[in-house]
N, C-alpha and C. Protein backbone atom coordinates (compact mmCIF):
# COMPACT_ATOMS: atom_id res chain seq x y z
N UNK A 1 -91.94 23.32 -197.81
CA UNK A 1 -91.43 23.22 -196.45
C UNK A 1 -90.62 24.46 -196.12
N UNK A 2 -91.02 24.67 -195.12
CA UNK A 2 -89.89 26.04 -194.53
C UNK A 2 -89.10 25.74 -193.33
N UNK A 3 -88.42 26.63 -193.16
CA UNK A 3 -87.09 26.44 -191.52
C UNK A 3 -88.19 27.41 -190.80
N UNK A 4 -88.22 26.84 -189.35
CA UNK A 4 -89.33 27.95 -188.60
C UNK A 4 -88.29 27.55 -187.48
N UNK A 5 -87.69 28.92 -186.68
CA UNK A 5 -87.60 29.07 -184.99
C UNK A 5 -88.92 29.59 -184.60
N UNK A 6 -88.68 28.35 -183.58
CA UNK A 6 -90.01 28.52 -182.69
C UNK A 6 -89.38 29.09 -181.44
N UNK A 7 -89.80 30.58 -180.54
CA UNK A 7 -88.93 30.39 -179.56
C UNK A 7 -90.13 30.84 -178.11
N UNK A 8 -89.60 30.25 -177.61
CA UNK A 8 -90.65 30.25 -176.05
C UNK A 8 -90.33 29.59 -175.16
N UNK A 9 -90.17 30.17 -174.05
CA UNK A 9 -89.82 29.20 -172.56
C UNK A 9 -91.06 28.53 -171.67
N UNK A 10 -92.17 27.75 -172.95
CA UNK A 10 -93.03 27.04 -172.67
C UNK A 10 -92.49 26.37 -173.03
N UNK A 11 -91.59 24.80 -172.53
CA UNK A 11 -91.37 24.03 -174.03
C UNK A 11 -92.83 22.98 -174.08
N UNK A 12 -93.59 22.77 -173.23
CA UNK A 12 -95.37 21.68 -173.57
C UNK A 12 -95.91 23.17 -174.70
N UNK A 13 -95.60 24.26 -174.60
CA UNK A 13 -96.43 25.27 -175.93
C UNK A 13 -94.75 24.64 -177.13
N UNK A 14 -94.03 24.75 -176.90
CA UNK A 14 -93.47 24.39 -178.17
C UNK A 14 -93.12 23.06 -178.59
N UNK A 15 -93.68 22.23 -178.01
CA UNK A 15 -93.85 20.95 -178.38
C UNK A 15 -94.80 20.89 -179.18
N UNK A 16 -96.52 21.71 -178.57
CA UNK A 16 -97.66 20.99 -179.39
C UNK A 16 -97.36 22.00 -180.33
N UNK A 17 -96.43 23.21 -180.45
CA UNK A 17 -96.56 23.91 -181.69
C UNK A 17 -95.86 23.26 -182.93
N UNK A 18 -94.36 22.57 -182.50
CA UNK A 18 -93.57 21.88 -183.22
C UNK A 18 -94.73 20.77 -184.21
N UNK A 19 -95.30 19.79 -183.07
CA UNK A 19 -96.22 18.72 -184.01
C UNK A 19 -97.27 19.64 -184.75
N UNK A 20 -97.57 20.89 -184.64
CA UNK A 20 -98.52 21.34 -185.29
C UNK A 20 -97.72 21.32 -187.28
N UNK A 21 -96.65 22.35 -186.32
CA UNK A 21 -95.70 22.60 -188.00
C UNK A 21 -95.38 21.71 -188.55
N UNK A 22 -94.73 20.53 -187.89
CA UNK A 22 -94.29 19.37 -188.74
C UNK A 22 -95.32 18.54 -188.89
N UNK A 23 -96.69 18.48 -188.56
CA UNK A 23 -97.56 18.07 -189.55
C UNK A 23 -98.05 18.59 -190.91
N UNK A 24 -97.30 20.05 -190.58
CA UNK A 24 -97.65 20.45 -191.92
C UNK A 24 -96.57 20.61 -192.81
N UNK A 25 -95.55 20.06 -192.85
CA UNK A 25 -94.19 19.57 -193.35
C UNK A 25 -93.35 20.57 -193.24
N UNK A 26 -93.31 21.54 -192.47
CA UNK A 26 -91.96 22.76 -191.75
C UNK A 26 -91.01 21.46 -191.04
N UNK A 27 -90.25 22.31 -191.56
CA UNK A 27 -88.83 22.20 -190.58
C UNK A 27 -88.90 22.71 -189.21
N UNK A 28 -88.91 22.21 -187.91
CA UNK A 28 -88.73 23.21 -186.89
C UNK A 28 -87.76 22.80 -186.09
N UNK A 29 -87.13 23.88 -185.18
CA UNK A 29 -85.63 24.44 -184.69
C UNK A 29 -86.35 25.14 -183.36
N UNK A 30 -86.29 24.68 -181.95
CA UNK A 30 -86.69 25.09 -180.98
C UNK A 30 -85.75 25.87 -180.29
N UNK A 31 -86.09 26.67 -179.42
CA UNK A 31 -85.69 27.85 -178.65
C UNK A 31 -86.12 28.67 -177.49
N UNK A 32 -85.95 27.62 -175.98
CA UNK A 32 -86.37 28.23 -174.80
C UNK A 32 -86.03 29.62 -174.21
N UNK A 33 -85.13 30.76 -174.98
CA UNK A 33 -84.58 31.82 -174.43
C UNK A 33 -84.43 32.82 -175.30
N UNK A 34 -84.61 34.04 -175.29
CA UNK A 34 -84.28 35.02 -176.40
C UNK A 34 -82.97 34.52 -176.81
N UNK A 35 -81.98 34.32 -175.71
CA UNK A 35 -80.72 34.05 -176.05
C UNK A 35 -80.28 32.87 -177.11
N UNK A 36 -80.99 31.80 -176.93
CA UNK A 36 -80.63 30.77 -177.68
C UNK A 36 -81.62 30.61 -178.35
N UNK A 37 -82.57 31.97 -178.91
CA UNK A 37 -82.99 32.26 -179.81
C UNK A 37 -82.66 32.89 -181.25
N UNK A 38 -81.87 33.81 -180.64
CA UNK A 38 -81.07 34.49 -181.64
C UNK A 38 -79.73 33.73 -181.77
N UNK A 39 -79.46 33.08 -181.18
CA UNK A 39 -78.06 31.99 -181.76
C UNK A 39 -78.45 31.12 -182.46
N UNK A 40 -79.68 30.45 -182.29
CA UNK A 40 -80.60 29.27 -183.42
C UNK A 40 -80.57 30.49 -184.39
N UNK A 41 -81.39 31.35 -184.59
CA UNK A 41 -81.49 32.39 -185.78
C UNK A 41 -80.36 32.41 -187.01
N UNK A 42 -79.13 33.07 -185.95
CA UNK A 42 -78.12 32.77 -186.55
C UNK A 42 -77.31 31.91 -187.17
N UNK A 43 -77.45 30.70 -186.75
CA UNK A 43 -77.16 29.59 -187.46
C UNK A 43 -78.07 29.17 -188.51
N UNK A 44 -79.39 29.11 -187.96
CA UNK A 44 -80.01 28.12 -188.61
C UNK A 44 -80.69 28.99 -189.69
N UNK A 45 -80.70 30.14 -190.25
CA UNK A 45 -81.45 31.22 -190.83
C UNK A 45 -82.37 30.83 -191.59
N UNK A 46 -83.63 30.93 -190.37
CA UNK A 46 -84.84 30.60 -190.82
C UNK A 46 -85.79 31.30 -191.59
N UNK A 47 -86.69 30.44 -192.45
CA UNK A 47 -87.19 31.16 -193.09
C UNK A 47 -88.68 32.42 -192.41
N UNK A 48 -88.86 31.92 -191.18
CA UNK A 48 -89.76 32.78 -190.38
C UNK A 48 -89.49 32.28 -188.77
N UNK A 49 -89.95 33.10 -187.80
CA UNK A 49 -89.33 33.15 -186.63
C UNK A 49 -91.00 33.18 -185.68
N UNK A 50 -91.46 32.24 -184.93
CA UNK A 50 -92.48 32.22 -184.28
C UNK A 50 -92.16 32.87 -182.46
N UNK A 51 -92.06 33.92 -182.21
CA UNK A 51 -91.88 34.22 -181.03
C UNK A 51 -92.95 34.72 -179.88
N UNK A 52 -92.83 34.17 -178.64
CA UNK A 52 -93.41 34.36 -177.45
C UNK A 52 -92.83 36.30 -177.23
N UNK A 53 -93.60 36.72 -176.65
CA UNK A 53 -93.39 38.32 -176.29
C UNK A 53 -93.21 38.02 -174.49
N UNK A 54 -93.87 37.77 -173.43
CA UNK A 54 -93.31 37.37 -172.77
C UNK A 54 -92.30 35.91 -172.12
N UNK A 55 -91.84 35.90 -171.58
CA UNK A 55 -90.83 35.31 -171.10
C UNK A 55 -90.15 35.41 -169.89
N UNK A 56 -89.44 35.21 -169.52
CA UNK A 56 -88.77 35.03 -167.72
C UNK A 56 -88.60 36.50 -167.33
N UNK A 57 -88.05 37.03 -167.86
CA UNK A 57 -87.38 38.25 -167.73
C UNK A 57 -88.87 39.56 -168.38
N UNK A 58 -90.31 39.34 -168.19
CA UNK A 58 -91.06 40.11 -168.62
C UNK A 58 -91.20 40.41 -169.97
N UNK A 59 -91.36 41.19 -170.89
CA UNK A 59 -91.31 41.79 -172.71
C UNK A 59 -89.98 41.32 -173.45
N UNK A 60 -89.46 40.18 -173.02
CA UNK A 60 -88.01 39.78 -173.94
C UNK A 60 -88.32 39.49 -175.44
N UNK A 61 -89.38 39.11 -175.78
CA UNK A 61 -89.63 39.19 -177.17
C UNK A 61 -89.65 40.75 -177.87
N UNK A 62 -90.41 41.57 -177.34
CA UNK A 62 -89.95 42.78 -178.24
C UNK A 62 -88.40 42.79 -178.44
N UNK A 63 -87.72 42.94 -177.44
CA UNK A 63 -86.10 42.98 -177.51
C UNK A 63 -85.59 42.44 -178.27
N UNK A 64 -85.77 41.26 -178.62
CA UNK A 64 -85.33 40.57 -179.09
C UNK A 64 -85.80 40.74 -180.78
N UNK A 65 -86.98 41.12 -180.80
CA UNK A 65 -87.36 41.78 -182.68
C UNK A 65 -86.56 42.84 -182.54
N UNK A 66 -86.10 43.93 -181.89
CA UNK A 66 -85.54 45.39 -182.07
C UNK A 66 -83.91 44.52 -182.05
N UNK A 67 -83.64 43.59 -181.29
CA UNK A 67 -81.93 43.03 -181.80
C UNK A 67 -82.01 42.48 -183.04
N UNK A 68 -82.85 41.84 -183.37
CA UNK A 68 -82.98 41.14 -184.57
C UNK A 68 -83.00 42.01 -186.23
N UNK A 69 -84.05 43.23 -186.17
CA UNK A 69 -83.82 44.36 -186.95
C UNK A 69 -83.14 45.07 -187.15
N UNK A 70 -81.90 45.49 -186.08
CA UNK A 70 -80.77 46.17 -186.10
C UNK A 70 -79.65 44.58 -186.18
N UNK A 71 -79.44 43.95 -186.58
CA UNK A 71 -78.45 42.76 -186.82
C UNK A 71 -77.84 43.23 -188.06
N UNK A 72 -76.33 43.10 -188.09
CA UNK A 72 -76.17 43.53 -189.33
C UNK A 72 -75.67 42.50 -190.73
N UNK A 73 -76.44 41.42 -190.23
CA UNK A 73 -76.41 40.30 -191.65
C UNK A 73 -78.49 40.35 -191.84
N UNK A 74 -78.33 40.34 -193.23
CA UNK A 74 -80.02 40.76 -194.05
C UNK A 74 -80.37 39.73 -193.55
N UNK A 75 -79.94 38.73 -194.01
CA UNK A 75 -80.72 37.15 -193.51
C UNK A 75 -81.03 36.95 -191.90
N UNK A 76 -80.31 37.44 -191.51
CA UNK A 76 -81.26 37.85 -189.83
C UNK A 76 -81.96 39.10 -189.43
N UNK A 77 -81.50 40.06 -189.62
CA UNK A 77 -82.30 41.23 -189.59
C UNK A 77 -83.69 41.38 -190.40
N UNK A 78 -83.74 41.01 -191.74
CA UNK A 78 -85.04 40.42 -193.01
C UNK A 78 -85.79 39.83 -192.15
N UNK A 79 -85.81 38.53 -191.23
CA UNK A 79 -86.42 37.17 -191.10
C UNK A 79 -87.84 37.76 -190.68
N UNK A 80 -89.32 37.09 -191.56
CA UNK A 80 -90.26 37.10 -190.99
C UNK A 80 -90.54 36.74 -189.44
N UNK A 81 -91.45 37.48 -188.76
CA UNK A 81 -91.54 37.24 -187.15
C UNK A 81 -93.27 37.01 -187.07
N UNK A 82 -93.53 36.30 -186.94
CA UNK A 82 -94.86 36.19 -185.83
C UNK A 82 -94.58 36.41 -184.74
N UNK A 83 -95.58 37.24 -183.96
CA UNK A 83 -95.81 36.87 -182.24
C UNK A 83 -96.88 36.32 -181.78
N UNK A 84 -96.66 34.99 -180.71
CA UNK A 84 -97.53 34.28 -180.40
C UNK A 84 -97.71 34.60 -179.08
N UNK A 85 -98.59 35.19 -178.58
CA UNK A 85 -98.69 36.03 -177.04
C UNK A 85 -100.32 35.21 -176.43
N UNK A 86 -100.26 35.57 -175.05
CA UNK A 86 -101.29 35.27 -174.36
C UNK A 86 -101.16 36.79 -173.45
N UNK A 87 -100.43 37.93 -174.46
CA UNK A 87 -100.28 39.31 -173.49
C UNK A 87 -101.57 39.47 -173.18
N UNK A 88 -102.60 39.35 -174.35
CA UNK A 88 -103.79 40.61 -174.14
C UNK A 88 -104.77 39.73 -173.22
N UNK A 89 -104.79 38.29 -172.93
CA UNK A 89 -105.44 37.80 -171.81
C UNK A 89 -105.24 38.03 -170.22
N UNK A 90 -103.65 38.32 -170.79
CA UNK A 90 -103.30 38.64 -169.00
C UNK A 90 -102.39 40.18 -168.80
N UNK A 91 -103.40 41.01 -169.57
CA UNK A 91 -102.49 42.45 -169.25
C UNK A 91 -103.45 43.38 -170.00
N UNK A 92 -103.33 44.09 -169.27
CA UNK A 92 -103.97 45.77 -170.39
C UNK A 92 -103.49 46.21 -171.54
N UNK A 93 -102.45 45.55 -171.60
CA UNK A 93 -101.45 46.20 -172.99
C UNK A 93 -101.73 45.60 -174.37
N UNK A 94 -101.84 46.33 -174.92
CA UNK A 94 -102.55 45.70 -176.83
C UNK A 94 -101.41 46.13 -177.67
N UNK A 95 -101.17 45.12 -178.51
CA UNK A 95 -99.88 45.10 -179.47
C UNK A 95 -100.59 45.91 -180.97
N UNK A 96 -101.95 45.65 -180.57
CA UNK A 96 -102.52 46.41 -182.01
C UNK A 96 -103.87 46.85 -181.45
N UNK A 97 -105.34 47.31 -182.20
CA UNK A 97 -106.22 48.13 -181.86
C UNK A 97 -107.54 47.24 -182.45
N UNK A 98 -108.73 46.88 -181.51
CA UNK A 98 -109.86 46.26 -182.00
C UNK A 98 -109.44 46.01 -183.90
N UNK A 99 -109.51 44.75 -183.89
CA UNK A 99 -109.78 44.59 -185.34
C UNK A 99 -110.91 45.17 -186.20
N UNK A 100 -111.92 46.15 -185.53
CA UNK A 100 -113.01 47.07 -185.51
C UNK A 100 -112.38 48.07 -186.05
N UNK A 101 -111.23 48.75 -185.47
CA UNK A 101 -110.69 49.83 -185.32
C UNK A 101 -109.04 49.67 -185.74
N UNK A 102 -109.23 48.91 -186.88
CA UNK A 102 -107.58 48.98 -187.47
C UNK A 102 -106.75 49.99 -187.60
N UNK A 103 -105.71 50.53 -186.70
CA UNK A 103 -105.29 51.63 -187.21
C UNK A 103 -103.64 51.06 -187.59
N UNK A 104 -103.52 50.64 -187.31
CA UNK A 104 -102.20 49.92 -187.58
C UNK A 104 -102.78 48.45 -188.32
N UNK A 105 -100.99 48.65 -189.66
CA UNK A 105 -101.22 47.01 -190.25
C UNK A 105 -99.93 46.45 -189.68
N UNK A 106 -99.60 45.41 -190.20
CA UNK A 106 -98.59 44.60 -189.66
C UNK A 106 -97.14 45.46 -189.92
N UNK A 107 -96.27 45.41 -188.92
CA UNK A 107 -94.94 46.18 -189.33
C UNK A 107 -95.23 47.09 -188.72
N UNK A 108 -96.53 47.96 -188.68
CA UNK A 108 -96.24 49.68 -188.79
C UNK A 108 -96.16 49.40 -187.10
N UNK A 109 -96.54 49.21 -186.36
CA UNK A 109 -96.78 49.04 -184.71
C UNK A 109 -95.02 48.64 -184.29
N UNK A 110 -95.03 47.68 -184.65
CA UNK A 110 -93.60 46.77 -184.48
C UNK A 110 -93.20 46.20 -185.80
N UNK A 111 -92.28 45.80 -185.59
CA UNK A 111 -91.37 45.74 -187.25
C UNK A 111 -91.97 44.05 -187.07
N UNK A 112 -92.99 43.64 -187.18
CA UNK A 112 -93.21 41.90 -187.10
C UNK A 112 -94.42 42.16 -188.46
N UNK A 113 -94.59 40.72 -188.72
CA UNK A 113 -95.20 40.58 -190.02
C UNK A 113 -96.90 40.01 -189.07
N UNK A 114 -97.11 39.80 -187.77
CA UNK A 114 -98.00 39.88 -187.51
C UNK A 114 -97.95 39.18 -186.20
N UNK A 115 -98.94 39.20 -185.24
CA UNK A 115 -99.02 38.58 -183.65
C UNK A 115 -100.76 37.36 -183.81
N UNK A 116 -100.21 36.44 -183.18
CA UNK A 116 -101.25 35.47 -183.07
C UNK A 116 -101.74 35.69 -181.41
N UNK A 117 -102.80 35.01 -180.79
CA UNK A 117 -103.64 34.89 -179.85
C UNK A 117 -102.98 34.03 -179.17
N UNK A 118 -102.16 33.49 -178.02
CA UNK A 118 -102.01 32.16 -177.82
C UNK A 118 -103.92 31.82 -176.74
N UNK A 119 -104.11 30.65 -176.91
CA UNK A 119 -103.60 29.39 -177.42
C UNK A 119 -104.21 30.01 -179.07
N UNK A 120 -103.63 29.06 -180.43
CA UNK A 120 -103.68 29.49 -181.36
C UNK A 120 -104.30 28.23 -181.89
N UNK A 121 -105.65 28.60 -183.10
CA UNK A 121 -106.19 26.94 -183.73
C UNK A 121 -105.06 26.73 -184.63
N UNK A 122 -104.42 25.53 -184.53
CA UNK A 122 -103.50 24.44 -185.54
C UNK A 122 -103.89 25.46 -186.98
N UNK A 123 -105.17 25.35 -187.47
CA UNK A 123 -105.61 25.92 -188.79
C UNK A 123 -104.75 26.81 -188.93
N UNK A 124 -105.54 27.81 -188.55
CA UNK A 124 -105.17 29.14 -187.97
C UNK A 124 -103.57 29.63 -188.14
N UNK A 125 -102.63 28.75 -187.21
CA UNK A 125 -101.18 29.25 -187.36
C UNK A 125 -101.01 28.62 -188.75
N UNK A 126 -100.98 27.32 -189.39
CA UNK A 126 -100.65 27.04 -189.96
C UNK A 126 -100.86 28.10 -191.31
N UNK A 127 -102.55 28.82 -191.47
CA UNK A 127 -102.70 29.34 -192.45
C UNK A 127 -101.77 30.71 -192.42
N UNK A 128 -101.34 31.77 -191.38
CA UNK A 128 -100.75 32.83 -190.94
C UNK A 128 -99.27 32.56 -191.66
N UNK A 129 -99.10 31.86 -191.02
CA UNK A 129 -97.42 31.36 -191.23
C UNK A 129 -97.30 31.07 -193.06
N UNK A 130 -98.22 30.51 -193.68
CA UNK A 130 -98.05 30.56 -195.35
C UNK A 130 -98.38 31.68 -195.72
N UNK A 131 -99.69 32.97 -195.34
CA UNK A 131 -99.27 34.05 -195.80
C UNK A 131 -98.21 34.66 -195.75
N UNK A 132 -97.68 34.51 -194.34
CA UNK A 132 -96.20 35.29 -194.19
C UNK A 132 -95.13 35.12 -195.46
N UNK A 133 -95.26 33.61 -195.58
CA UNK A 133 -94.26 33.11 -196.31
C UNK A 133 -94.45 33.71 -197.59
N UNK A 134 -95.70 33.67 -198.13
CA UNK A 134 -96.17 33.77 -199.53
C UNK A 134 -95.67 35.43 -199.86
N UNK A 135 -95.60 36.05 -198.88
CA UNK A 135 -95.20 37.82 -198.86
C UNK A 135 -93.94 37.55 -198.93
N UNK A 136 -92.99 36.68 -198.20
CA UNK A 136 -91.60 37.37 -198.11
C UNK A 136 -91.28 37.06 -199.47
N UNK A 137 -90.08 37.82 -199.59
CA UNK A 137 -89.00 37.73 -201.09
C UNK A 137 -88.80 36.34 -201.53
N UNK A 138 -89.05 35.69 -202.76
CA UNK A 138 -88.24 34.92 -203.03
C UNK A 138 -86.97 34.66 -202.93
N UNK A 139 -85.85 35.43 -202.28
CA UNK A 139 -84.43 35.17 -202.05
C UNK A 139 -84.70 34.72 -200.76
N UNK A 140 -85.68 35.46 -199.84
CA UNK A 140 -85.30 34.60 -198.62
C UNK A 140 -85.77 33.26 -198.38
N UNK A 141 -86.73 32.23 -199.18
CA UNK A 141 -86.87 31.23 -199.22
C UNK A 141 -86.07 30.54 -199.08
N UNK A 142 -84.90 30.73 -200.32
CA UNK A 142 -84.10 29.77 -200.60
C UNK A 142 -84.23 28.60 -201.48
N UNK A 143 -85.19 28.88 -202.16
CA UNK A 143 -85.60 28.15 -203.21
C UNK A 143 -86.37 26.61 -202.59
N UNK A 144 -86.59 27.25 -200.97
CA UNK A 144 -87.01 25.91 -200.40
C UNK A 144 -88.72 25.46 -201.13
N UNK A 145 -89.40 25.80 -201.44
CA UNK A 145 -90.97 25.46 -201.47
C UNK A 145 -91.35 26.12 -200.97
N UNK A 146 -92.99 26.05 -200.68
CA UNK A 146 -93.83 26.22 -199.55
C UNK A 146 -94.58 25.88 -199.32
């Protein structure tokens, strides 16, 4: 089991994401705002961080990975990040390059351990989110499982 912030100002997307994770026995910790995103973070120091890239205010998810990387406690600044976007359906802008044409791996683009498609298959996140896990450090677990 892991601690996951989920954060997005969908809360019907972080509802069916929540029953997705806690069917698969995560812990989850919701979060409608960058803001009371990074205050869940902080408290709750999760073991990976599922974030929306847009939001009310336009690209608040990047911002919010570049506050999160410059934080100066490891256990928040460290925290694995997914991004869960529906950018590239509704914008010209690409967070990475044809999976044809890999030129970037995870991190090197943006400091995140990787970006999902929204809508995302249940499988799918569930399997993403255990590689993540299976990469990070054993200290940042916490000796929780996985």
């Amino acid at each position: 089991m892991a601690r996951i912030v989920v954060i997005d100002d969908d809360p019907d997307f972080v509802e069916a994401v929540r029953l997705i994770l806690e069917a698969g026995g995560h812990e989850v910790h919701a979060a409608g705002s960058p803001e009371e995103g990074r205050a869940r973070i902080e408290s709750v120091r999760p073991d990976l961080v599922l974030l929306d890239v847009m939001m009310p205010e336009a690209t608040e998810g990047f911002h919010l990975v570049w506050a999160l990387r410059r934080h100066p406690d490891p256990a928040v600044r460290e925290v694995p990040i997914l991004l869960l976007t529906a950018l590239h359906a509704t914008t010209d802008l690409r967070l990475y390059p044809d999976l044809a044409d890999a030129t970037y791996g995870p991190g090197e683009y943006l400091p995140v351990q990787g970006f999902l498609e929204k809508p995302v298959e249940p499988s799918l996140l569930l399997r993403r989110i255990a590689e993540v896990l299976a990469a990070a450090p054993t200290s940042r677990r916490g000796g929780q499982g996985g």
